[in-house]
N, C-alpha and C. Protein backbone atom coordinates (compact mmCIF):
# COMPACT_ATOMS: atom_id res chain seq x y z
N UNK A 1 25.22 36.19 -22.16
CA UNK A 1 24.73 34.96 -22.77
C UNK A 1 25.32 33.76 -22.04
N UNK A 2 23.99 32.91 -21.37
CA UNK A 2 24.86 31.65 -20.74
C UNK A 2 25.54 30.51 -21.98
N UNK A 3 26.68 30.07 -21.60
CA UNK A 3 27.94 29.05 -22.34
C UNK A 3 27.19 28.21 -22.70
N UNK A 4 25.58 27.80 -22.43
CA UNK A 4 24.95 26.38 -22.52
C UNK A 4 23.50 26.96 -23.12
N UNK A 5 23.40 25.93 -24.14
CA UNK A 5 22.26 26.16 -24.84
C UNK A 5 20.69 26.01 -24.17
N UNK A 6 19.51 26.76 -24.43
CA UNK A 6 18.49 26.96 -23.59
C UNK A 6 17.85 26.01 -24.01
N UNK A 7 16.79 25.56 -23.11
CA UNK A 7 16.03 24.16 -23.69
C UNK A 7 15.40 24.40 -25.12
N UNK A 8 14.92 25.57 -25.23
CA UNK A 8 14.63 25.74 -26.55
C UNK A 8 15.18 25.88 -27.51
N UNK A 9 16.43 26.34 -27.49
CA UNK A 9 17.41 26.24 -28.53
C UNK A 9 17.72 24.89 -29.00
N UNK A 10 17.81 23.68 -27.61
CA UNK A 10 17.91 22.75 -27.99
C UNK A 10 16.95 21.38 -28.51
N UNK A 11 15.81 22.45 -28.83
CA UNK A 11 15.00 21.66 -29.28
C UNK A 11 14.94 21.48 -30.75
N UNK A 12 15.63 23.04 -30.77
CA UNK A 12 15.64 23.68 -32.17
C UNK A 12 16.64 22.58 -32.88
N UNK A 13 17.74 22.15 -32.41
CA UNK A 13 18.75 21.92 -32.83
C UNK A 13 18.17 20.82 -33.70
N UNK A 14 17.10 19.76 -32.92
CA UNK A 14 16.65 18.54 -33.83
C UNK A 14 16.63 16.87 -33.12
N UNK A 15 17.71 16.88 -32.19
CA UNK A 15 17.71 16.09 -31.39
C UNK A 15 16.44 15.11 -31.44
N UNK A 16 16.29 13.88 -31.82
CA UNK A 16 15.54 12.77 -31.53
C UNK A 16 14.64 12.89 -29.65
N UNK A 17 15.16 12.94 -28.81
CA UNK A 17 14.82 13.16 -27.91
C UNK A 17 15.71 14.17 -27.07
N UNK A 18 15.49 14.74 -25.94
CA UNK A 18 15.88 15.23 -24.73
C UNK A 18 15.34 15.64 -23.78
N UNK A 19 15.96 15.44 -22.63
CA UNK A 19 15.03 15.03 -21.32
C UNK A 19 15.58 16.15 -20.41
N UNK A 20 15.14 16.46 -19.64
CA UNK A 20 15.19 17.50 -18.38
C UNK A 20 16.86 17.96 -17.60
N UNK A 21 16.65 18.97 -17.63
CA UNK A 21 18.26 19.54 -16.83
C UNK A 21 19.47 19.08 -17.88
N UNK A 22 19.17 19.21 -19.01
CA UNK A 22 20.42 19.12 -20.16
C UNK A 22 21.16 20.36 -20.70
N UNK A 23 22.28 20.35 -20.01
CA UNK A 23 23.22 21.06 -20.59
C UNK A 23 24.06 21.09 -21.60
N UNK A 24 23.84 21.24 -22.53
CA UNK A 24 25.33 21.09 -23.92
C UNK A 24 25.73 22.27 -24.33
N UNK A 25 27.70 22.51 -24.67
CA UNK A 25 28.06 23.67 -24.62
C UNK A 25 27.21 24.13 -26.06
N UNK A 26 27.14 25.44 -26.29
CA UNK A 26 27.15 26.09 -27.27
C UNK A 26 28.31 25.91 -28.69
N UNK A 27 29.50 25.42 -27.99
CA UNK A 27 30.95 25.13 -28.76
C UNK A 27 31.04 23.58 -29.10
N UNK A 28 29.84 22.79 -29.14
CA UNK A 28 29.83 21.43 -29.18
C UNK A 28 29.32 21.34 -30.80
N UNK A 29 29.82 20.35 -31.40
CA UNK A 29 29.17 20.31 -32.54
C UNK A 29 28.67 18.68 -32.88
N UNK A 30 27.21 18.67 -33.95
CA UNK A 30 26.65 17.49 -33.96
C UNK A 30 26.20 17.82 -34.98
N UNK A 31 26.60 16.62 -35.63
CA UNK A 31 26.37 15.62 -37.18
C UNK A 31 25.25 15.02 -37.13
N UNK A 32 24.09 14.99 -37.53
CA UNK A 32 23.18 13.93 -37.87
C UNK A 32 22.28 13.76 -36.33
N UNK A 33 21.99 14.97 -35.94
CA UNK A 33 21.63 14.95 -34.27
C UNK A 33 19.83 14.40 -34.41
N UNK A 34 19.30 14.66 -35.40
CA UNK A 34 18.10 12.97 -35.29
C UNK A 34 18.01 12.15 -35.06
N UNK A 35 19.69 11.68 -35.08
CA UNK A 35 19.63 9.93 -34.68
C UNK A 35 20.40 10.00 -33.34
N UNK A 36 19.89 11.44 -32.41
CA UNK A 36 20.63 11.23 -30.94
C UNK A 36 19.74 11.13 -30.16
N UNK A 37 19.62 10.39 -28.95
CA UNK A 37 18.65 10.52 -28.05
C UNK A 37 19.42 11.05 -26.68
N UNK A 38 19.24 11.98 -26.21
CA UNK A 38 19.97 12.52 -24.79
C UNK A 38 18.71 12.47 -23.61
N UNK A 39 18.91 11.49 -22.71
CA UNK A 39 18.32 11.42 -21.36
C UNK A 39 18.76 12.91 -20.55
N UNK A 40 17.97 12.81 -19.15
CA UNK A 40 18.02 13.64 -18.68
C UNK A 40 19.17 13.70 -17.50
N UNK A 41 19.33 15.18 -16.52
CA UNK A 41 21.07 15.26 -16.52
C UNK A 41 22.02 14.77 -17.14
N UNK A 42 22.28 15.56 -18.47
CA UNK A 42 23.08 14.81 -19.52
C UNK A 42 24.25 16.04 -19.49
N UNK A 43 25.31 15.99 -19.18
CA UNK A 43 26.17 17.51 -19.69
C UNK A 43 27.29 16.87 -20.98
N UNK A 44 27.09 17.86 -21.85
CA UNK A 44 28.04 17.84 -23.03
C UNK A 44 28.98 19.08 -23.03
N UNK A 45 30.37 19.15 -22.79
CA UNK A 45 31.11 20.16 -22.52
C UNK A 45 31.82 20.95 -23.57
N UNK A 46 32.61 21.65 -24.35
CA UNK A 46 32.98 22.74 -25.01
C UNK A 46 33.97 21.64 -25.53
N UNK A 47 33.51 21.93 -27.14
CA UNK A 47 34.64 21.50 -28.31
C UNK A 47 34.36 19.82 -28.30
N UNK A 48 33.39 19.24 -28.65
CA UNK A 48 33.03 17.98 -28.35
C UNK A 48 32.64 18.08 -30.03
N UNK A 49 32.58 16.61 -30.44
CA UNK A 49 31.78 16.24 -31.49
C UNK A 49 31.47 15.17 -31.64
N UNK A 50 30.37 15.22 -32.09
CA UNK A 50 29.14 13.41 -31.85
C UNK A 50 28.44 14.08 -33.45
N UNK A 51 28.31 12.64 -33.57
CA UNK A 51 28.11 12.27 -35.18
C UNK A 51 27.66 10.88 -35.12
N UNK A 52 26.33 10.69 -35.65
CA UNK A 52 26.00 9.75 -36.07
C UNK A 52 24.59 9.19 -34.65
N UNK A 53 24.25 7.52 -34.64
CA UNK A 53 23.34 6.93 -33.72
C UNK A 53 24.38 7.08 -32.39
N UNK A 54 23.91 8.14 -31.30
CA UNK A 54 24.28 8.16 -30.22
C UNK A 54 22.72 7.92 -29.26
N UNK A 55 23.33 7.87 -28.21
CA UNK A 55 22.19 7.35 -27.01
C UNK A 55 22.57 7.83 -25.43
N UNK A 56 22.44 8.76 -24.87
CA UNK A 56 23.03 8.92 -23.90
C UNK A 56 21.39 8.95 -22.46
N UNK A 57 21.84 8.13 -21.70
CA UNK A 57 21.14 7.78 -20.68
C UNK A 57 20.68 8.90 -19.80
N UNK A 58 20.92 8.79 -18.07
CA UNK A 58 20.82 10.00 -17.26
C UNK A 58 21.95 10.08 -16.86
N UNK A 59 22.11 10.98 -15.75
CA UNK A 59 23.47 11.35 -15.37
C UNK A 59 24.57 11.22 -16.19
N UNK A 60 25.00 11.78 -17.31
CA UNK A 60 25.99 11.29 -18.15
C UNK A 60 26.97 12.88 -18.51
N UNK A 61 28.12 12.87 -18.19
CA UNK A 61 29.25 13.85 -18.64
C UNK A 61 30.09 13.79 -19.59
N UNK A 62 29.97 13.74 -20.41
CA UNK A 62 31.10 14.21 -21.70
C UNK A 62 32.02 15.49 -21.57
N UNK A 63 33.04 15.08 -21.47
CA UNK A 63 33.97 16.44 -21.30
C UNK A 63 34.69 16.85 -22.14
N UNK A 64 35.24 17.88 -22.16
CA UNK A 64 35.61 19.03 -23.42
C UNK A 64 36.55 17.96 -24.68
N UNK A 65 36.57 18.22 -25.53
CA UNK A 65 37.54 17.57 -26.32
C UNK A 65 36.92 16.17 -27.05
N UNK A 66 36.01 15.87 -26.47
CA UNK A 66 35.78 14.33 -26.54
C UNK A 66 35.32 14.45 -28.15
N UNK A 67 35.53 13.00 -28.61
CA UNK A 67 34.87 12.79 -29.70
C UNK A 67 34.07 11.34 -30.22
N UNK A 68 32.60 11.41 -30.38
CA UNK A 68 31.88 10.22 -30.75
C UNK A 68 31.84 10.03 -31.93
N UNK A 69 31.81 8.94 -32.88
CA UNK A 69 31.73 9.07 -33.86
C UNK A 69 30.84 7.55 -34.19
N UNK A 70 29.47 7.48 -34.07
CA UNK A 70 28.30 6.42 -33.43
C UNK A 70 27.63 5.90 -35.49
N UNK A 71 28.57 5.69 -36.25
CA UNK A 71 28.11 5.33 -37.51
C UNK A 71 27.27 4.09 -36.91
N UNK A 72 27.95 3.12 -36.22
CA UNK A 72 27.11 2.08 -35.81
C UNK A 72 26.57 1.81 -34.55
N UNK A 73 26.45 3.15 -34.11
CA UNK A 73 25.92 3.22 -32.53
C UNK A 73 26.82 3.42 -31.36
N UNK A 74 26.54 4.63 -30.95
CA UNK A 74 27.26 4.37 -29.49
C UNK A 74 25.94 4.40 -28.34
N UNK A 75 26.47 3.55 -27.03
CA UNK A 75 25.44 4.11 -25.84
C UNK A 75 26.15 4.14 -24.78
N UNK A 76 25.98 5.16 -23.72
CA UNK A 76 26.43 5.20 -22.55
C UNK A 76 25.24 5.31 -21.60
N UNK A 77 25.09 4.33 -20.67
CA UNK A 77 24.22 4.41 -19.87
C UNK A 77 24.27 4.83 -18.44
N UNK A 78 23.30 5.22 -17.50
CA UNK A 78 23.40 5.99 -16.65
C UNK A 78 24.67 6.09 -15.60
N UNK A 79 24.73 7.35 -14.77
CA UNK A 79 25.89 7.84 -14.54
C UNK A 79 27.41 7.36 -14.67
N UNK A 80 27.38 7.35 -15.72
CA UNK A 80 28.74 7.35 -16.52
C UNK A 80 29.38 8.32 -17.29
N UNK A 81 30.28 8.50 -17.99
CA UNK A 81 30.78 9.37 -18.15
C UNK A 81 32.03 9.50 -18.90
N UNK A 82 32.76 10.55 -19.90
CA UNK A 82 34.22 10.32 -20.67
C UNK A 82 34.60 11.48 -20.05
N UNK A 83 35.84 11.34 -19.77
CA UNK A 83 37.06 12.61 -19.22
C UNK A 83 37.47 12.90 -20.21
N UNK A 84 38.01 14.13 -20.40
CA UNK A 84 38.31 15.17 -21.67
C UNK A 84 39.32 14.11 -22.58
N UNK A 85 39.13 14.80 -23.68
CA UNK A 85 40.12 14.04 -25.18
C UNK A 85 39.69 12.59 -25.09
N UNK A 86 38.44 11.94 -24.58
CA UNK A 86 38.58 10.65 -25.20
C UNK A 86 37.92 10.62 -26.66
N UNK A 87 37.65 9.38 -26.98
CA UNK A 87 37.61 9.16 -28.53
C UNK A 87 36.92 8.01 -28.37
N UNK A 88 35.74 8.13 -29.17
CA UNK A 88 35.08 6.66 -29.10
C UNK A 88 34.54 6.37 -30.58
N UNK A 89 34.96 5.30 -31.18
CA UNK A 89 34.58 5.46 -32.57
C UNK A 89 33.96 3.89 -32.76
N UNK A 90 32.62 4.03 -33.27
CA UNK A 90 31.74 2.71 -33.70
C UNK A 90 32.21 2.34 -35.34
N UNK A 91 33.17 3.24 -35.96
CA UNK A 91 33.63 2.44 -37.51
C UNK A 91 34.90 2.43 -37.40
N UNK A 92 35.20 1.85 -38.64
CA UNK A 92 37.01 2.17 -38.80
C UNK A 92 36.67 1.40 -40.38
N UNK A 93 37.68 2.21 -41.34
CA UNK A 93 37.94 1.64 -42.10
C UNK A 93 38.82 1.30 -42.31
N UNK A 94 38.83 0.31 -43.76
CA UNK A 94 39.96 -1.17 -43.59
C UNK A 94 41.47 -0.50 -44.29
N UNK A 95 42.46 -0.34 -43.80
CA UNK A 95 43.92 0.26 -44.05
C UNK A 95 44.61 -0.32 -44.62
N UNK A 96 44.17 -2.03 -45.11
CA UNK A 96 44.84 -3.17 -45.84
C UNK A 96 45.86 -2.61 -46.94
N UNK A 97 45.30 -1.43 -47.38
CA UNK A 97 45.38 -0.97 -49.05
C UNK A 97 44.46 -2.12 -50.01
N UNK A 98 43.80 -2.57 -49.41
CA UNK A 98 42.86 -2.99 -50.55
C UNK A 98 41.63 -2.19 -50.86
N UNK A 99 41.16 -0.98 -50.10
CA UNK A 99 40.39 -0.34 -50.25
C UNK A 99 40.68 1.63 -50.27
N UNK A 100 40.34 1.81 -50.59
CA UNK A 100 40.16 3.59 -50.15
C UNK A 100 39.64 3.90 -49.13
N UNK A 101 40.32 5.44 -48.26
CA UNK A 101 39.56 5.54 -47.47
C UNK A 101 39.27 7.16 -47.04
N UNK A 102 38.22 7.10 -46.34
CA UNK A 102 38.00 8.36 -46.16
C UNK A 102 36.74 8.72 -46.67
N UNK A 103 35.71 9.94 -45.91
CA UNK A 103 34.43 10.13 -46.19
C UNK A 103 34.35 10.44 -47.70
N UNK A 104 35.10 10.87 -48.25
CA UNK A 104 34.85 11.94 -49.53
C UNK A 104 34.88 10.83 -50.79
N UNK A 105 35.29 9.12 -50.56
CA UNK A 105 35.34 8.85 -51.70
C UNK A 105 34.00 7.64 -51.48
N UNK A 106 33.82 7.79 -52.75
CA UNK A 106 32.36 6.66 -53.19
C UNK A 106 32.80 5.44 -52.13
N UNK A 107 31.61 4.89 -51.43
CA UNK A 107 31.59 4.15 -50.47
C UNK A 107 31.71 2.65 -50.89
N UNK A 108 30.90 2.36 -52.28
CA UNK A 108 31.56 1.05 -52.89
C UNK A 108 33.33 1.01 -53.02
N UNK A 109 34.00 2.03 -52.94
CA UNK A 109 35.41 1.68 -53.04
C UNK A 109 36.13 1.46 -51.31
N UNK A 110 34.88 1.68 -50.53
CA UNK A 110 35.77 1.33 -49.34
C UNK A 110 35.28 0.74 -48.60
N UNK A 111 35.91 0.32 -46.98
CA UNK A 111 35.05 -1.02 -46.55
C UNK A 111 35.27 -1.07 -45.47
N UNK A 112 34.55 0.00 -44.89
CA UNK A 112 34.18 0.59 -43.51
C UNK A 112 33.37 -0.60 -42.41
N UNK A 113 33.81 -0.93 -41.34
CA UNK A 113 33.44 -2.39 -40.39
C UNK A 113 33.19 -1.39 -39.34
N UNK A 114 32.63 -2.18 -38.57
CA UNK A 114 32.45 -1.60 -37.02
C UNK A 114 31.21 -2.63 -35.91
N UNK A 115 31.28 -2.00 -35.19
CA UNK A 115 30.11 -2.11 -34.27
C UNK A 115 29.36 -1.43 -33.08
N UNK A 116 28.50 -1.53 -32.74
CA UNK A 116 28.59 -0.43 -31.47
C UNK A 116 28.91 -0.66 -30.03
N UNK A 117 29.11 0.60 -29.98
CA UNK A 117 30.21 0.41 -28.61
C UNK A 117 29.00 0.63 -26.86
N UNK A 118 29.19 0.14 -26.45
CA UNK A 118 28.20 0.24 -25.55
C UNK A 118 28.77 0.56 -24.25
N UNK A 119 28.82 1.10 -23.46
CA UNK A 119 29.41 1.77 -21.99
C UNK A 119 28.49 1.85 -21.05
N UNK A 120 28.03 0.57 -20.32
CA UNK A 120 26.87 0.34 -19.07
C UNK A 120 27.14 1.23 -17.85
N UNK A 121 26.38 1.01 -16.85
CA UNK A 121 25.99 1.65 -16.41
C UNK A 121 27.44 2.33 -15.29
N UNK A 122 27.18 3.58 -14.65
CA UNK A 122 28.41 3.56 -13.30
C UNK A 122 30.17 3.48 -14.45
N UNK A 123 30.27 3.80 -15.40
CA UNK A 123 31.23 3.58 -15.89
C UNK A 123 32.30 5.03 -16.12
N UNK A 124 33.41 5.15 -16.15
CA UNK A 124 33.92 6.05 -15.93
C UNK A 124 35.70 6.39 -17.38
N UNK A 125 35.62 6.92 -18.32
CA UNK A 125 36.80 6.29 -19.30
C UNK A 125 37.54 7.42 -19.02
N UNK A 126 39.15 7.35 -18.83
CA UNK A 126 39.75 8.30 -18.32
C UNK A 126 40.63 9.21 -19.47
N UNK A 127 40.53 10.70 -19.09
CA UNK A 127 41.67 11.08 -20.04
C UNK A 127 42.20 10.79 -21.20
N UNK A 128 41.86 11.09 -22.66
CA UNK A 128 42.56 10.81 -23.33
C UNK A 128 42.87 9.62 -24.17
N UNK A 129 41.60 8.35 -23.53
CA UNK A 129 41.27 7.64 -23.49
C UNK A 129 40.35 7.20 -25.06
N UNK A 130 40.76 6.30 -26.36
CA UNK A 130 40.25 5.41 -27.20
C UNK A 130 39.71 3.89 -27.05
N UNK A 131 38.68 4.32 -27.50
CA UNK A 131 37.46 3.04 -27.46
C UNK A 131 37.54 2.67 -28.68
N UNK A 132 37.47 1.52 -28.99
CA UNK A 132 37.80 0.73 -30.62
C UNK A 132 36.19 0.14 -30.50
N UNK A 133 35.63 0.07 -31.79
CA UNK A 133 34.61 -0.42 -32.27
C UNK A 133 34.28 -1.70 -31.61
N UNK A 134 32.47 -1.86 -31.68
CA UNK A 134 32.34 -3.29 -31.35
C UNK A 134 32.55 -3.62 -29.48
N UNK A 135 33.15 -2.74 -28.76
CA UNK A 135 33.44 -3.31 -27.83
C UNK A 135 32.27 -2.57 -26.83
N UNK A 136 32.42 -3.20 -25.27
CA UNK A 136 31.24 -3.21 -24.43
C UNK A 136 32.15 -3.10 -22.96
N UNK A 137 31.94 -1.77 -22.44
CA UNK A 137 32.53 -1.75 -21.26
C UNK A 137 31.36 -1.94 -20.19
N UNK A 138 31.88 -2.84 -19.75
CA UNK A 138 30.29 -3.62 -18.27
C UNK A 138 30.41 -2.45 -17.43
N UNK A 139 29.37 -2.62 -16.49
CA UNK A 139 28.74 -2.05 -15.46
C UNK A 139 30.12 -1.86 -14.05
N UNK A 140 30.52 -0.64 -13.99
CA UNK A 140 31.18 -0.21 -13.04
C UNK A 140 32.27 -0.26 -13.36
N UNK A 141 33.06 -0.26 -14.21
CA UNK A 141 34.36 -0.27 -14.91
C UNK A 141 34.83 1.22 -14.99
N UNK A 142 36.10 1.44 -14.42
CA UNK A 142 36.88 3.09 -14.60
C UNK A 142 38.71 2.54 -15.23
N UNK A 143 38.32 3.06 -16.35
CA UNK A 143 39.56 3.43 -17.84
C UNK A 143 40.48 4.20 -17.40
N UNK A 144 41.30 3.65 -17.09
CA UNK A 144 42.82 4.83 -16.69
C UNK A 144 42.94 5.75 -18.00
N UNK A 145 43.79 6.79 -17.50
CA UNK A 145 43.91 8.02 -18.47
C UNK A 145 44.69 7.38 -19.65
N UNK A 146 44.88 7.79 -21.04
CA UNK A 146 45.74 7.34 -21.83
C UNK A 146 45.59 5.93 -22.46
N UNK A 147 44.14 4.53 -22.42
CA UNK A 147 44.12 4.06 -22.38
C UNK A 147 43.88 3.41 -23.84
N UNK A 148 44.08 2.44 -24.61
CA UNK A 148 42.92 1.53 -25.17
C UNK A 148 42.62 1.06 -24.99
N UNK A 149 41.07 1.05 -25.57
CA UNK A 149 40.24 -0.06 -25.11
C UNK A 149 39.61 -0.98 -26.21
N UNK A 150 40.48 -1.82 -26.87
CA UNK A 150 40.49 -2.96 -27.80
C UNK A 150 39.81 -4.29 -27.58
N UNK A 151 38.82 -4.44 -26.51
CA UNK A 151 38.19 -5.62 -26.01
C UNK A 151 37.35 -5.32 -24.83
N UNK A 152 36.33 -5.93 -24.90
CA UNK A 152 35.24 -5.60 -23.89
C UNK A 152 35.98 -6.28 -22.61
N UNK A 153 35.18 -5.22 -21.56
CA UNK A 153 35.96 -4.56 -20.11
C UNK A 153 34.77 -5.45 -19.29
N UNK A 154 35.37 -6.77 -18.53
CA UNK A 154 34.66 -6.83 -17.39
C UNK A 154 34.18 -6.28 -16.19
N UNK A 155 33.10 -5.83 -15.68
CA UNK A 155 32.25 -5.37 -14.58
C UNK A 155 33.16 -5.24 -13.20
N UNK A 156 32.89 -4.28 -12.80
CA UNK A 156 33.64 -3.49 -11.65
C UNK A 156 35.00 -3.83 -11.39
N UNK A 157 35.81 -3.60 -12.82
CA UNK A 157 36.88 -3.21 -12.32
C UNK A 157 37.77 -2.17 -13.01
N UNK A 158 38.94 -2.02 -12.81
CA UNK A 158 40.28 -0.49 -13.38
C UNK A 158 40.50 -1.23 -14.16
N UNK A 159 40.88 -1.16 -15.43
CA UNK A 159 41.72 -1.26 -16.75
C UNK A 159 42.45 0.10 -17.30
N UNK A 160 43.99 -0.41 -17.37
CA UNK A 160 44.50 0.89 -18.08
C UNK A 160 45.70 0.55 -18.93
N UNK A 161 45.75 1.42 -19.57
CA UNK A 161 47.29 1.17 -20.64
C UNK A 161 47.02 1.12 -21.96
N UNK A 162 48.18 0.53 -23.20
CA UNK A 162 47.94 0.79 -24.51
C UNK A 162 48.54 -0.70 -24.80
N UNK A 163 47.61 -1.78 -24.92
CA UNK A 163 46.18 -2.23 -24.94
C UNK A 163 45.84 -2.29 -23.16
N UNK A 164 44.61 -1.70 -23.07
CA UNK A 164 44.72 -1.47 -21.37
C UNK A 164 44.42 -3.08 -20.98
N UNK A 165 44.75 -3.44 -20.22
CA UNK A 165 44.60 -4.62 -19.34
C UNK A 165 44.12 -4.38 -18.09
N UNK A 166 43.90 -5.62 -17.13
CA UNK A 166 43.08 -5.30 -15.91
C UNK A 166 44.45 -5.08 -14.68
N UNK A 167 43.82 -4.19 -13.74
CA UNK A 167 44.85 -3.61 -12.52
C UNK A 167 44.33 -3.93 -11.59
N UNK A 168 42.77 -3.84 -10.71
CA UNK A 168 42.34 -4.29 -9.89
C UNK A 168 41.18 -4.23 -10.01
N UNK A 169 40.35 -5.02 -8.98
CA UNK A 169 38.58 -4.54 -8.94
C UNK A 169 38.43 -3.53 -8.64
N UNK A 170 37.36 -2.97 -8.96
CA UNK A 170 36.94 -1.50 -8.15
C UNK A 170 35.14 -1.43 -7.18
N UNK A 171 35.16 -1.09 -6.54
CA UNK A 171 34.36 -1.26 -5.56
C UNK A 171 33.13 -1.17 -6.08
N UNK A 172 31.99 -1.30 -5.33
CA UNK A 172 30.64 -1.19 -5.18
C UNK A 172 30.10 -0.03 -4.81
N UNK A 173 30.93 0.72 -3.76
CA UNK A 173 30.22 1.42 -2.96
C UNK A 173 29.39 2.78 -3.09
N UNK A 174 29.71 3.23 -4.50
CA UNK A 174 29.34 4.11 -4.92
C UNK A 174 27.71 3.75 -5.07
N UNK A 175 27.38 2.59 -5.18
CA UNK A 175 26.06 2.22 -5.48
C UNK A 175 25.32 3.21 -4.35
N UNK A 176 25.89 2.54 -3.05
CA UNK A 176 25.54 3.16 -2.11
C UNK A 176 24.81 4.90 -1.90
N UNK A 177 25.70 5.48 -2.90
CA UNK A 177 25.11 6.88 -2.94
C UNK A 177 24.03 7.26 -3.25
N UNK A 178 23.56 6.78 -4.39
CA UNK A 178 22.14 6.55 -5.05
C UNK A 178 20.64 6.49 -4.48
């Protein structure tokens, strides 16, 4: 039995859309996969979980461990990509102690914010790596391993650390390959 589900299986699954040469492990699990749309060359790798409005473009890699959690949308657009154990979450609820929290209690008692997180095009988030709600990593941007990412990431360049900040530009040239 191949590790990756057959196009038909994954049609079965329910998926909103999916497009050509899509691989997702068999060991991946998905919440609410109607409201996913997966473009084509899309790979989703072993022990992943996506939940909720996701959007994934072409060329796009998700690697083992990762976790989406798209209450208010996530998108990653073409060849881009998360390195294993990142975490990308479009909610958070409020920890003030003025509210409750957690899925299991009535939602009038709690007071869940967010926004969606958007990851343009050529983008790359490294290792281990948390994305905080609301934020927008531009076009050609690569996330050092271990990072947060608490504020939208200007266009072609490295950001890394805990709150990651900027380290240098990063090139163009990859365009070139294309």
């Amino acid at each position: 039995m191949n590790s990756f589900y057959s196009k038909n299986e994954l049609d079965k699954i329910g998926f909103s859309k999916v497009g050509d040469n899509v691989l997702i492990s068999r060991f991946a699990r998905f919440y609410s996969p109607e409201k996913m749309q997966i473009g084509s060359n899309v790979r989703i790798d072993d022990f992943c979980i996506l939940s909720g409005d996701i959007i994934f473009h072409d060329f796009i890699h998700i690697s083992a461990f990762c976790a989406l959690y798209g209450k208010f949308g996530i998108e990653i657009d073409d060849y881009s990509g998360l390195s294993p154990r990142c975490t990308v979450f479009s909610a958070t609820d409020d920890f003030s102690g003025d509210f409750l929290v957690g899925p299991m209690v009535d939602s009038g008692l709690t007071n869940v914010k967010g926004g969606k997180v958007i990851i343009n095009k050529y983008c790359q988030v490294g290792a281990g790596s948390v994305v905080l709600p609301g934020i927008t990593i531009k076009e050609g941007v690569a996330v050092g391993a271990m990072s947060l990412v608490n504020k939208t990431l200007d266009e072609w360049s490295v950001f890394a650390g805990i709150p990651c900040k900027f380290v240098k530009e990063r090139t163009k040239k990859l365009l070139e390959l294309i």
